[in-house]
C-alpha atoms as a PDB file:
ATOM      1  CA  UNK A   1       0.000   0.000   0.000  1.00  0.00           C
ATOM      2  CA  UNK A   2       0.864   3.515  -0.818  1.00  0.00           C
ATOM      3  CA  UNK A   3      -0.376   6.341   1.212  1.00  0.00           C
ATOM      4  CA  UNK A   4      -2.068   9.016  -1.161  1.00  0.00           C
ATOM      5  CA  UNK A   5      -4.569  10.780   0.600  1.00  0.00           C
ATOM      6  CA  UNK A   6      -4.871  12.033   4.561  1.00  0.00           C
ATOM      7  CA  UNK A   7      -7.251   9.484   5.033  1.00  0.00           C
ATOM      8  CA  UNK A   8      -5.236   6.842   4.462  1.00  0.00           C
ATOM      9  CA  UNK A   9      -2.786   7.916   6.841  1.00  0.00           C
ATOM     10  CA  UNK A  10      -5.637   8.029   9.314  1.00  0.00           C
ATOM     11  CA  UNK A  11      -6.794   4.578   9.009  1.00  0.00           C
ATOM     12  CA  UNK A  12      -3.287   3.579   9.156  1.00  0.00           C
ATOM     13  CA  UNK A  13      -2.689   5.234  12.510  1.00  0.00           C
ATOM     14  CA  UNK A  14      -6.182   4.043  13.862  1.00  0.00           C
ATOM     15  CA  UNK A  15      -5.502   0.358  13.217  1.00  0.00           C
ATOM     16  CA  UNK A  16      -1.708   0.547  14.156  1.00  0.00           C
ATOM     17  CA  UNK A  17      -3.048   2.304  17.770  1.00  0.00           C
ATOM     18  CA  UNK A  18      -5.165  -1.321  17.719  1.00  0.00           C
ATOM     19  CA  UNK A  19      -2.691  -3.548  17.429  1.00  0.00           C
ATOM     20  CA  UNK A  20       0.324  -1.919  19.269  1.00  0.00           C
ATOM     21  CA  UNK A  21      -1.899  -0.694  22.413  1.00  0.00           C
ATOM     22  CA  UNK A  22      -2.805  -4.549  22.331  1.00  0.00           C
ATOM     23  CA  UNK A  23       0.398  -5.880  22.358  1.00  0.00           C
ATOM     24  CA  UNK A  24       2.232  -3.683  24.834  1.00  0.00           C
ATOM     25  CA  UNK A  25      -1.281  -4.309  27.358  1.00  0.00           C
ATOM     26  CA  UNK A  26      -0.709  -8.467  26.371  1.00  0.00           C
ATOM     27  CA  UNK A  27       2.933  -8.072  27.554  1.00  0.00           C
ATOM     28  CA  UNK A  28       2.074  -6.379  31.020  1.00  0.00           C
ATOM     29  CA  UNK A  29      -0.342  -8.966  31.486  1.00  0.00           C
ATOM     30  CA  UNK A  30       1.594 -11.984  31.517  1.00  0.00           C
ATOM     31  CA  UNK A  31       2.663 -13.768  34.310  1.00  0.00           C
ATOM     32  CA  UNK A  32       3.968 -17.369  35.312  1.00  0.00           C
ATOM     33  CA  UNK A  33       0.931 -20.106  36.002  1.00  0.00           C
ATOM     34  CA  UNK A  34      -1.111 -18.445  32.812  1.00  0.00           C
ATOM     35  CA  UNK A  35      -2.285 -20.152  29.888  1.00  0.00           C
ATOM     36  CA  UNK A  36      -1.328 -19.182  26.580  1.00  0.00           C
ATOM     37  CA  UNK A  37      -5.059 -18.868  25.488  1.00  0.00           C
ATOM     38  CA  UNK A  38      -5.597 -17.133  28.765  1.00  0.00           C
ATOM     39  CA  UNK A  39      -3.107 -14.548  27.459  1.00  0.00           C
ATOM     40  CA  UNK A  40      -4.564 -14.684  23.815  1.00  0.00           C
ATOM     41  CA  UNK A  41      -7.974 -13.838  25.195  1.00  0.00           C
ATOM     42  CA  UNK A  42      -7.296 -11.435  27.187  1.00  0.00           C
ATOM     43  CA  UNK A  43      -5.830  -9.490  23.840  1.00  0.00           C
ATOM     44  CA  UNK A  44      -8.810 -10.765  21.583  1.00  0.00           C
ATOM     45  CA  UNK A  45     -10.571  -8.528  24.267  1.00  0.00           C
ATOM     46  CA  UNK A  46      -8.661  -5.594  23.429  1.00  0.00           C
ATOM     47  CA  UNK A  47      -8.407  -6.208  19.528  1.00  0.00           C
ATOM     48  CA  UNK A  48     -12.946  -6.221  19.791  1.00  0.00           C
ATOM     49  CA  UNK A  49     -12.717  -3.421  21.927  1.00  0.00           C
ATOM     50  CA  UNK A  50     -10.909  -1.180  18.810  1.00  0.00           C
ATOM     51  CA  UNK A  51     -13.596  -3.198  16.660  1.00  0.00           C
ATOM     52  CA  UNK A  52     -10.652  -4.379  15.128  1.00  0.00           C
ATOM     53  CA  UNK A  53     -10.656  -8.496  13.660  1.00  0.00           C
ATOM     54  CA  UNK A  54      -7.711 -10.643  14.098  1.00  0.00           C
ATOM     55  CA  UNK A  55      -5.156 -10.474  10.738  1.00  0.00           C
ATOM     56  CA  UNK A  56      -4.465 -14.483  11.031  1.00  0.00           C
ATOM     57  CA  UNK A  57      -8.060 -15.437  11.930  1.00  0.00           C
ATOM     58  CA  UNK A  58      -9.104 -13.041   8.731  1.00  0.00           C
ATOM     59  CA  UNK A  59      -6.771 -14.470   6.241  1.00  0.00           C
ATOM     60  CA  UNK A  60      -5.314 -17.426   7.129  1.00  0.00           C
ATOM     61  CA  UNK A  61      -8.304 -19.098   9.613  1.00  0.00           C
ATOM     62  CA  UNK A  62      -5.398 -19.190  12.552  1.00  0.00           C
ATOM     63  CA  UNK A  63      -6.698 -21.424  15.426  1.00  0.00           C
ATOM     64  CA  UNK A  64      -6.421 -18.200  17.734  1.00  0.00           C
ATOM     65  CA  UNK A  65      -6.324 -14.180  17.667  1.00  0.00           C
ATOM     66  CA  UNK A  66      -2.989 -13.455  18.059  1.00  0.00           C
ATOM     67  CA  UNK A  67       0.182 -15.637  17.419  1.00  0.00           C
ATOM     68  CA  UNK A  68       2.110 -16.686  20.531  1.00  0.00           C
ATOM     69  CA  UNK A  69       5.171 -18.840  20.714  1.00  0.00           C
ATOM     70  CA  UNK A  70       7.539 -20.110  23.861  1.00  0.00           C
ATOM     71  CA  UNK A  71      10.722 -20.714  24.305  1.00  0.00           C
ATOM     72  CA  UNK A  72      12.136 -22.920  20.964  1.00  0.00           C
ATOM     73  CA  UNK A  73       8.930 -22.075  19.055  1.00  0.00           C
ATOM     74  CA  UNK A  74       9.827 -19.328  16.423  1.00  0.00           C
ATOM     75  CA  UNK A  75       6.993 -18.043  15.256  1.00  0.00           C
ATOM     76  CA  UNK A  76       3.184 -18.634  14.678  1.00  0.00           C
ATOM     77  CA  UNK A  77       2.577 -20.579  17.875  1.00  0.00           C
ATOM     78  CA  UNK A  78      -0.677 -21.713  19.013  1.00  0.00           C
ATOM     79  CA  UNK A  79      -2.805 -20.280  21.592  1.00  0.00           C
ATOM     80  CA  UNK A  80      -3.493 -23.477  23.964  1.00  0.00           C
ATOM     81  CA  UNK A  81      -5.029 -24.287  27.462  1.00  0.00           C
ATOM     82  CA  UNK A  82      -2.353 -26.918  27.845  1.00  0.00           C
ATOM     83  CA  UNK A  83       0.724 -24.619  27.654  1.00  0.00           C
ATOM     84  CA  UNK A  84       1.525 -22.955  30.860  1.00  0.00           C
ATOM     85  CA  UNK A  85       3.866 -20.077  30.739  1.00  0.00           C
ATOM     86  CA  UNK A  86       6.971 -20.184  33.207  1.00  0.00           C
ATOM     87  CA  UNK A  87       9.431 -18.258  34.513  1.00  0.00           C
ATOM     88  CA  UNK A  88      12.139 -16.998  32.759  1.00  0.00           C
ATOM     89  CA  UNK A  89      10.298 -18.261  29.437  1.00  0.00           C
ATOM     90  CA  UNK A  90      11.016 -16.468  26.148  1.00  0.00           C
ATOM     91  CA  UNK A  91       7.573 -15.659  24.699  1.00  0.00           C
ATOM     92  CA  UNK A  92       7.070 -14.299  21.136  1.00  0.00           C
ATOM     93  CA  UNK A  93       3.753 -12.415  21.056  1.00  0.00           C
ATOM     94  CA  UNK A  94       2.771 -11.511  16.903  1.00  0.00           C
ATOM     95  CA  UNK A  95      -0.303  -9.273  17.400  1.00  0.00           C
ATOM     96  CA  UNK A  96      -2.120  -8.149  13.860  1.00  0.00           C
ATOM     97  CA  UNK A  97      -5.601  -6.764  12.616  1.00  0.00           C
ATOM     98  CA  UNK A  98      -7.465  -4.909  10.570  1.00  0.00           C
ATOM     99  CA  UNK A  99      -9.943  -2.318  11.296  1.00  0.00           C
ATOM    100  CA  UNK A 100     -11.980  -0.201   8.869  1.00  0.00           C
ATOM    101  CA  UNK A 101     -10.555  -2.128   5.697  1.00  0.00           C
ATOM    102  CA  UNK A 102      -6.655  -1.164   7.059  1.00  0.00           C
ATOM    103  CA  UNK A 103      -4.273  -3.882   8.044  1.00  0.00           C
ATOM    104  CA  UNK A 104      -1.411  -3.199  10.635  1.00  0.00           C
ATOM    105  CA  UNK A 105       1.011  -5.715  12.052  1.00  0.00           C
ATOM    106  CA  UNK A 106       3.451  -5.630  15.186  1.00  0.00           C
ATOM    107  CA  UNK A 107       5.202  -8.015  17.135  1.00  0.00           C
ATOM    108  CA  UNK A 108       7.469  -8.963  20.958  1.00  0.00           C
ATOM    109  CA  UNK A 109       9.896 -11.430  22.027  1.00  0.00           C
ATOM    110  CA  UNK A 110      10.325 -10.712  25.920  1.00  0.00           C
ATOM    111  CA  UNK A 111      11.859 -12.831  28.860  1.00  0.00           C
ATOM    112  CA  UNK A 112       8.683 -13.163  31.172  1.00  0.00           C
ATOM    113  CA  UNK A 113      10.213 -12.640  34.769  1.00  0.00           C
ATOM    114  CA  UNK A 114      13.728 -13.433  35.899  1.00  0.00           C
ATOM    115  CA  UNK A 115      15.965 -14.102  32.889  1.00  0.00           C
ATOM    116  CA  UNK A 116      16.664 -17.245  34.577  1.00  0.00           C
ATOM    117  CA  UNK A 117      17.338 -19.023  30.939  1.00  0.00           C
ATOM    118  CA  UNK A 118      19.581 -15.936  29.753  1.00  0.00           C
ATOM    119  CA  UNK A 119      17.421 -14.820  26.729  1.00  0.00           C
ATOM    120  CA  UNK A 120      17.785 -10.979  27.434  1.00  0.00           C
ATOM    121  CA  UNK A 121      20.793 -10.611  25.460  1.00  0.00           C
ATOM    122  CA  UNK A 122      18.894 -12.074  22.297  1.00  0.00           C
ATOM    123  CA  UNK A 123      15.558  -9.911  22.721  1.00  0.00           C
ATOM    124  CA  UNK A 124      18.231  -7.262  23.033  1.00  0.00           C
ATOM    125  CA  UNK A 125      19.845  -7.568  19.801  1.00  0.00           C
ATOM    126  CA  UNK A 126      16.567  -7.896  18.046  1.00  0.00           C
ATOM    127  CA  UNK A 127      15.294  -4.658  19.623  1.00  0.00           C
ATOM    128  CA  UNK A 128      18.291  -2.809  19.139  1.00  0.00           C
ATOM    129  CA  UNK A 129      18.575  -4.062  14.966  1.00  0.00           C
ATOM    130  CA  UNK A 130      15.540  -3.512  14.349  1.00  0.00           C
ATOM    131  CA  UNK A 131      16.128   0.145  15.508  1.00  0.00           C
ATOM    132  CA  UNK A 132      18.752   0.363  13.919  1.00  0.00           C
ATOM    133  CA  UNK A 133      17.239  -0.981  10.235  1.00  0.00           C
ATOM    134  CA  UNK A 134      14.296   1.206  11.059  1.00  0.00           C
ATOM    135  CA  UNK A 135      16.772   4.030  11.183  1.00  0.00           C
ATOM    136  CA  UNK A 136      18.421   3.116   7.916  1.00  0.00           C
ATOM    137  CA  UNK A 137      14.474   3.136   5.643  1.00  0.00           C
ATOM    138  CA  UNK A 138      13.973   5.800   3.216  1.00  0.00           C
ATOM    139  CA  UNK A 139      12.998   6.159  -0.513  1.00  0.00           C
ATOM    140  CA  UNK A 140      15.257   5.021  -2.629  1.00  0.00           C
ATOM    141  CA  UNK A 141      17.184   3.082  -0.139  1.00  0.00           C
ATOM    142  CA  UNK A 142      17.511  -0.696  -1.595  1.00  0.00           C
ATOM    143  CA  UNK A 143      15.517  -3.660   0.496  1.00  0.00           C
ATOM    144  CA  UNK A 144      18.480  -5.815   0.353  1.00  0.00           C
ATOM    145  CA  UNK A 145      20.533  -2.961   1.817  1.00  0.00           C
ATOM    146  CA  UNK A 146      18.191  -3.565   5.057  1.00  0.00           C
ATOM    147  CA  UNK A 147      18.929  -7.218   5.144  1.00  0.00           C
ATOM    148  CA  UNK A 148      22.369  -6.392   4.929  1.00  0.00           C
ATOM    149  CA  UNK A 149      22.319  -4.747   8.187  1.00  0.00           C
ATOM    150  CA  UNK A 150      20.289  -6.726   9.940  1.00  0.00           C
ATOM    151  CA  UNK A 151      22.473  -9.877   9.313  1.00  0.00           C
ATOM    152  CA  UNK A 152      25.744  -7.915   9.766  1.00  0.00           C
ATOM    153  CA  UNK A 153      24.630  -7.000  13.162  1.00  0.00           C
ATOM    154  CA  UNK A 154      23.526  -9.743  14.275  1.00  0.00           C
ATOM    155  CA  UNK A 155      26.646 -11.727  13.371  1.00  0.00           C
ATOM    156  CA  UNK A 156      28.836  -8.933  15.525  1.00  0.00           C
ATOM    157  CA  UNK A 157      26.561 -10.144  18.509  1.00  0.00           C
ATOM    158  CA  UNK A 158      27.085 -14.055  17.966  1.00  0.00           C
ATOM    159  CA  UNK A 159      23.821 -14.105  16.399  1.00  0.00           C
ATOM    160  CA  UNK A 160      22.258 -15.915  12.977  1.00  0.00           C
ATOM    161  CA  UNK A 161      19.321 -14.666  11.195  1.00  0.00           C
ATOM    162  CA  UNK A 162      16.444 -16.678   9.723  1.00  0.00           C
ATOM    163  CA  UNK A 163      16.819 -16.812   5.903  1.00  0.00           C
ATOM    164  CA  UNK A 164      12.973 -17.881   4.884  1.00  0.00           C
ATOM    165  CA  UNK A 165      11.091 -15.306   7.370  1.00  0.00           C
ATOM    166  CA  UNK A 166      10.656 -12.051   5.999  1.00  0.00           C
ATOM    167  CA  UNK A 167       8.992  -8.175   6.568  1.00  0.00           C
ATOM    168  CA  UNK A 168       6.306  -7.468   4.064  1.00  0.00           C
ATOM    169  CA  UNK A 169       4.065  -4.938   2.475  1.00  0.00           C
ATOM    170  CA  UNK A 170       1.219  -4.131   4.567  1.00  0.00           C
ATOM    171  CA  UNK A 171      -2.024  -1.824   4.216  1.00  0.00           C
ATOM    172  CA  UNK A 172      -5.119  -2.975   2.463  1.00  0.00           C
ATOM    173  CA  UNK A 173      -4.170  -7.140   3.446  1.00  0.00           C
ATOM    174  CA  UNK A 174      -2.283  -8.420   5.278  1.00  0.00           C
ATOM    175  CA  UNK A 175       0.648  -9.403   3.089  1.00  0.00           C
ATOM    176  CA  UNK A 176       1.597  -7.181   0.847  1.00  0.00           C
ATOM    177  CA  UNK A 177       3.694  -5.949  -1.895  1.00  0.00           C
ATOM    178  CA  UNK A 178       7.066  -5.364  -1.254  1.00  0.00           C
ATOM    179  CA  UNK A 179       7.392  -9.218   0.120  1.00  0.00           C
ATOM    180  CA  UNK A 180      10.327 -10.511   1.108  1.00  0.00           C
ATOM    181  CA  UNK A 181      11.837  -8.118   2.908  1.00  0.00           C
ATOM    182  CA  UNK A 182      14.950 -10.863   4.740  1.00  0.00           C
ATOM    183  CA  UNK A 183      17.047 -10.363   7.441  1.00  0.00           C
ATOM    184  CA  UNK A 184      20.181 -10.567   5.222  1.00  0.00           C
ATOM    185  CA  UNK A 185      21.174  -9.337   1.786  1.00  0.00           C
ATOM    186  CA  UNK A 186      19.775 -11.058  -1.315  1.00  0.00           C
ATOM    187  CA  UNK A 187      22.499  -9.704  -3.634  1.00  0.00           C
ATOM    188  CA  UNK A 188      19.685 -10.491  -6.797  1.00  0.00           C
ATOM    189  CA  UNK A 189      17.042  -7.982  -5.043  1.00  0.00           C
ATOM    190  CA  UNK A 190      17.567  -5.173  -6.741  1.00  0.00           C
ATOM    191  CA  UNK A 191      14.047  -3.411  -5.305  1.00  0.00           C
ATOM    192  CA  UNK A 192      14.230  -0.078  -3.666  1.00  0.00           C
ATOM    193  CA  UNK A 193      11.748   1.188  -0.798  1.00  0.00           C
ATOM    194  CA  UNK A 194       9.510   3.779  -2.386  1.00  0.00           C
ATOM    195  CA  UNK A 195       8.389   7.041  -0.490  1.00  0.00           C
ATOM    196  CA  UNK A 196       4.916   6.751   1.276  1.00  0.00           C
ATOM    197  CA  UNK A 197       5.048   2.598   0.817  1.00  0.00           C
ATOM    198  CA  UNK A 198       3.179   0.860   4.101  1.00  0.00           C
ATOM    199  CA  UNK A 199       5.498  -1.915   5.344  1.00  0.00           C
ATOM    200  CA  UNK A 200       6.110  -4.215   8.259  1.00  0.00           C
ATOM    201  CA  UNK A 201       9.632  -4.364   9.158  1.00  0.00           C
ATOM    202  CA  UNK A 202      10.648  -7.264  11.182  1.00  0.00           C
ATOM    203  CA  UNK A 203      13.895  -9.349  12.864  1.00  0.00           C
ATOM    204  CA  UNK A 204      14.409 -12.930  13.242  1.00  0.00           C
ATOM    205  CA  UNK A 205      17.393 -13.219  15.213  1.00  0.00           C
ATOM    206  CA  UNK A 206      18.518 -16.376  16.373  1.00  0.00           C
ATOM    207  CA  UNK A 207      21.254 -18.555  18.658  1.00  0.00           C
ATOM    208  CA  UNK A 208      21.897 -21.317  16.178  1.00  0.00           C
ATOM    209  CA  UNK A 209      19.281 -21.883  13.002  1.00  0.00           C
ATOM    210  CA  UNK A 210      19.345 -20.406   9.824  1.00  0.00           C
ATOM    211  CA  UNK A 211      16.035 -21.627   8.899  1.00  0.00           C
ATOM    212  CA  UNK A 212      12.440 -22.155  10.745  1.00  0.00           C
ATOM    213  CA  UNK A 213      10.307 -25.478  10.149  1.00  0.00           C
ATOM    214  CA  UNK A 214       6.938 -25.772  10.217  1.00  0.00           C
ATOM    215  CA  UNK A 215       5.785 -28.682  12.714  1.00  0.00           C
ATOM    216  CA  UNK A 216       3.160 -30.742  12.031  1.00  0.00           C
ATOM    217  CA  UNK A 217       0.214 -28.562  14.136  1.00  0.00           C
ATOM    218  CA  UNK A 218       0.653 -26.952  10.882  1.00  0.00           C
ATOM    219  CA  UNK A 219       1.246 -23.366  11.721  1.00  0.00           C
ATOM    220  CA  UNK A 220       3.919 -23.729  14.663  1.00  0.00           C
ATOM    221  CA  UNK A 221       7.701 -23.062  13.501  1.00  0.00           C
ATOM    222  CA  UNK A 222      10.842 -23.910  15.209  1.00  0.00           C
ATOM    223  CA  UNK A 223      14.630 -23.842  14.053  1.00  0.00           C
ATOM    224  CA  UNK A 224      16.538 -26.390  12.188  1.00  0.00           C
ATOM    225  CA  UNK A 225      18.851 -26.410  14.320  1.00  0.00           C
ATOM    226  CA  UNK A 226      17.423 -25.869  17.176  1.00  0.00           C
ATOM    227  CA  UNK A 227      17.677 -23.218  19.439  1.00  0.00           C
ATOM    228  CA  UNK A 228      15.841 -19.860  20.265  1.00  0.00           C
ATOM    229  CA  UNK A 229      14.579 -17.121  18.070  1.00  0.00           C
ATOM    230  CA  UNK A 230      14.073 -13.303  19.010  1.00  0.00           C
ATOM    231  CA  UNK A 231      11.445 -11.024  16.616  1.00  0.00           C
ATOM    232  CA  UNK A 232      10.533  -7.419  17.074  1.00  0.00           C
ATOM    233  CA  UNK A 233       8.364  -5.754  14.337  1.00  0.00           C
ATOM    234  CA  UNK A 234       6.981  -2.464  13.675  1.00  0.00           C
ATOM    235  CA  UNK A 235       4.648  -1.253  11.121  1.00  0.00           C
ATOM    236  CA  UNK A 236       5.979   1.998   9.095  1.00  0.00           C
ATOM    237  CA  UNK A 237       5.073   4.668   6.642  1.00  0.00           C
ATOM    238  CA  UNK A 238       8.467   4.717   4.193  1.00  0.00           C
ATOM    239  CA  UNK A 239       9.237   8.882   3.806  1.00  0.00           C
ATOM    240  CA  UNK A 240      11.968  10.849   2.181  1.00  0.00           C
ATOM    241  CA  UNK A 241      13.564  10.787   5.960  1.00  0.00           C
ATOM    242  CA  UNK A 242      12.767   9.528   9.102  1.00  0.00           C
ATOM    243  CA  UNK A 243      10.299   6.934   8.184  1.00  0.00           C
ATOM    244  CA  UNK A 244       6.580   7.263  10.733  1.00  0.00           C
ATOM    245  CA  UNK A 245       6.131   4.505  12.866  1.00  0.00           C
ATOM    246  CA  UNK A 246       3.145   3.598  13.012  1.00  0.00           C
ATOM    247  CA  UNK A 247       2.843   0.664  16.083  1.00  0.00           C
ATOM    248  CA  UNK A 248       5.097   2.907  17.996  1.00  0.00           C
ATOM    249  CA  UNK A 249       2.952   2.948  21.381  1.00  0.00           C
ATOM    250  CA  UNK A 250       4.061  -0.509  21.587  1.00  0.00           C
ATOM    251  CA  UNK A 251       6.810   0.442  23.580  1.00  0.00           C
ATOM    252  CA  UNK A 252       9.138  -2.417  22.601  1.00  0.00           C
ATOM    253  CA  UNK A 253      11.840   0.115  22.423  1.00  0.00           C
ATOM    254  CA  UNK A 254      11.420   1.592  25.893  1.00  0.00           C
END
């Protein structure tokens, strides 16, 4: 999506203020002893609330509202009574909706409680390289240029990056043209981010994989070679400067 009008920007913002109020309220509210579908309720609340609809429930017919994964599951994990969170757990929460016809996507990896498991040192790489590809997004500026620096810092922290998860367009769906936006540079992409584009920028930053798997829940995905993955994500409006981010009120960054 391209923002051409006020309006758009507006519905944007509205549906980006969904999501990102969502997740930062889903993070304060988990503790040890709680369900994972306790958790994922407790943001479907929120999401209804906004009158917003879940993105994965909308598009994909996800067996839950929002997508959350512990510990060595990457990405796209199940809400479920039977999964009790812990201390010292790293949990992945992947909040996204749309509202109004707009689409907005965000997502957390945080170390619930004591960082018993040592995990804070991965969830702060990802925070800080996202930041710091965030920082690097204007017109003009190549996609694989992005990837470059995500991969580049995350090797100077001992870290990998997952090759086949990827940022994408965002807006009017919930996948969206630019796809493909990797963690590391694709040295055939020769596709530049274009002024006013909608996209969701996102890390995958991990202690041993290269790659995520799908199990055979068929949604859940964990790391080839094992391990443990870290993902922040914000959505963004692409500018001739500092780009507008849109899910800011997460608060991932504070």
């Amino acid at each position: 999506m391209s923002i051409t009008k006020h309006e758009e920007l507006i519905g944007m913002q509205k549906v980006s203020e969904a999501v990102a109020y969502t997740l930062k309220e889903m993070r304060n509210y988990a503790k040890p002893g709680m369900t994972t579908k306790e958790l994922d309720d407790f943001g479907a609340k929120i999401l209804s609330d906004f009158g917003a609809k879940s993105a994965p429930y909308l598009t994909y017919g996800f067996p839950g509202w929002t997508c959350i994964s512990v510990n060595n599951e990457f990405c796209h994990g199940i809400p479920s009574e039977k999964k009790i969170l812990k201390e010292g757990d790293l949990v992945n929460i992947d909040v996204s909706a749309e509202l109004d016809g707009f689409w907005s996507d965000n997502g957390s990896s945080f170390v619930l409680g004591e960082d018993i498991n040592q995990h804070q040192k991965l969830v702060d790489a990802s925070k800080e390289i996202l930041q710091k590809a965030i920082r690097n997004i204007k017109g003009g500026v190549k996609i694989s240029e992005v990837g470059h620096i995500m991969e580049t810092e995350a090797k100077k922290r001992g870290f990998k990056v997952i090759k086949n998860l990827a940022g994408h367009g965002i807006g009017r769906s919930l996948h969206e043209q630019p796809d493909e936006i990797m963690n590391y540079k694709n040295r055939f992409d020769q596709r530049r981010f274009r002024k006013n584009a909608v996209v969701a920028i996102e890390t995958f930053i991990t202690t041993t994989s290269t790659y995520a798997t799908e199990l055979n829940d068929g949604w859940t995905m964990v790391g080839n070679k094992g391990g443990f993955m870290a993902q922040h994500e914000h959505t963004i409006v692409v500018t001739d400067g500092k780009p507008i981010i849109l899910t800011e009120m997460n608060g991932i960054w504070n």
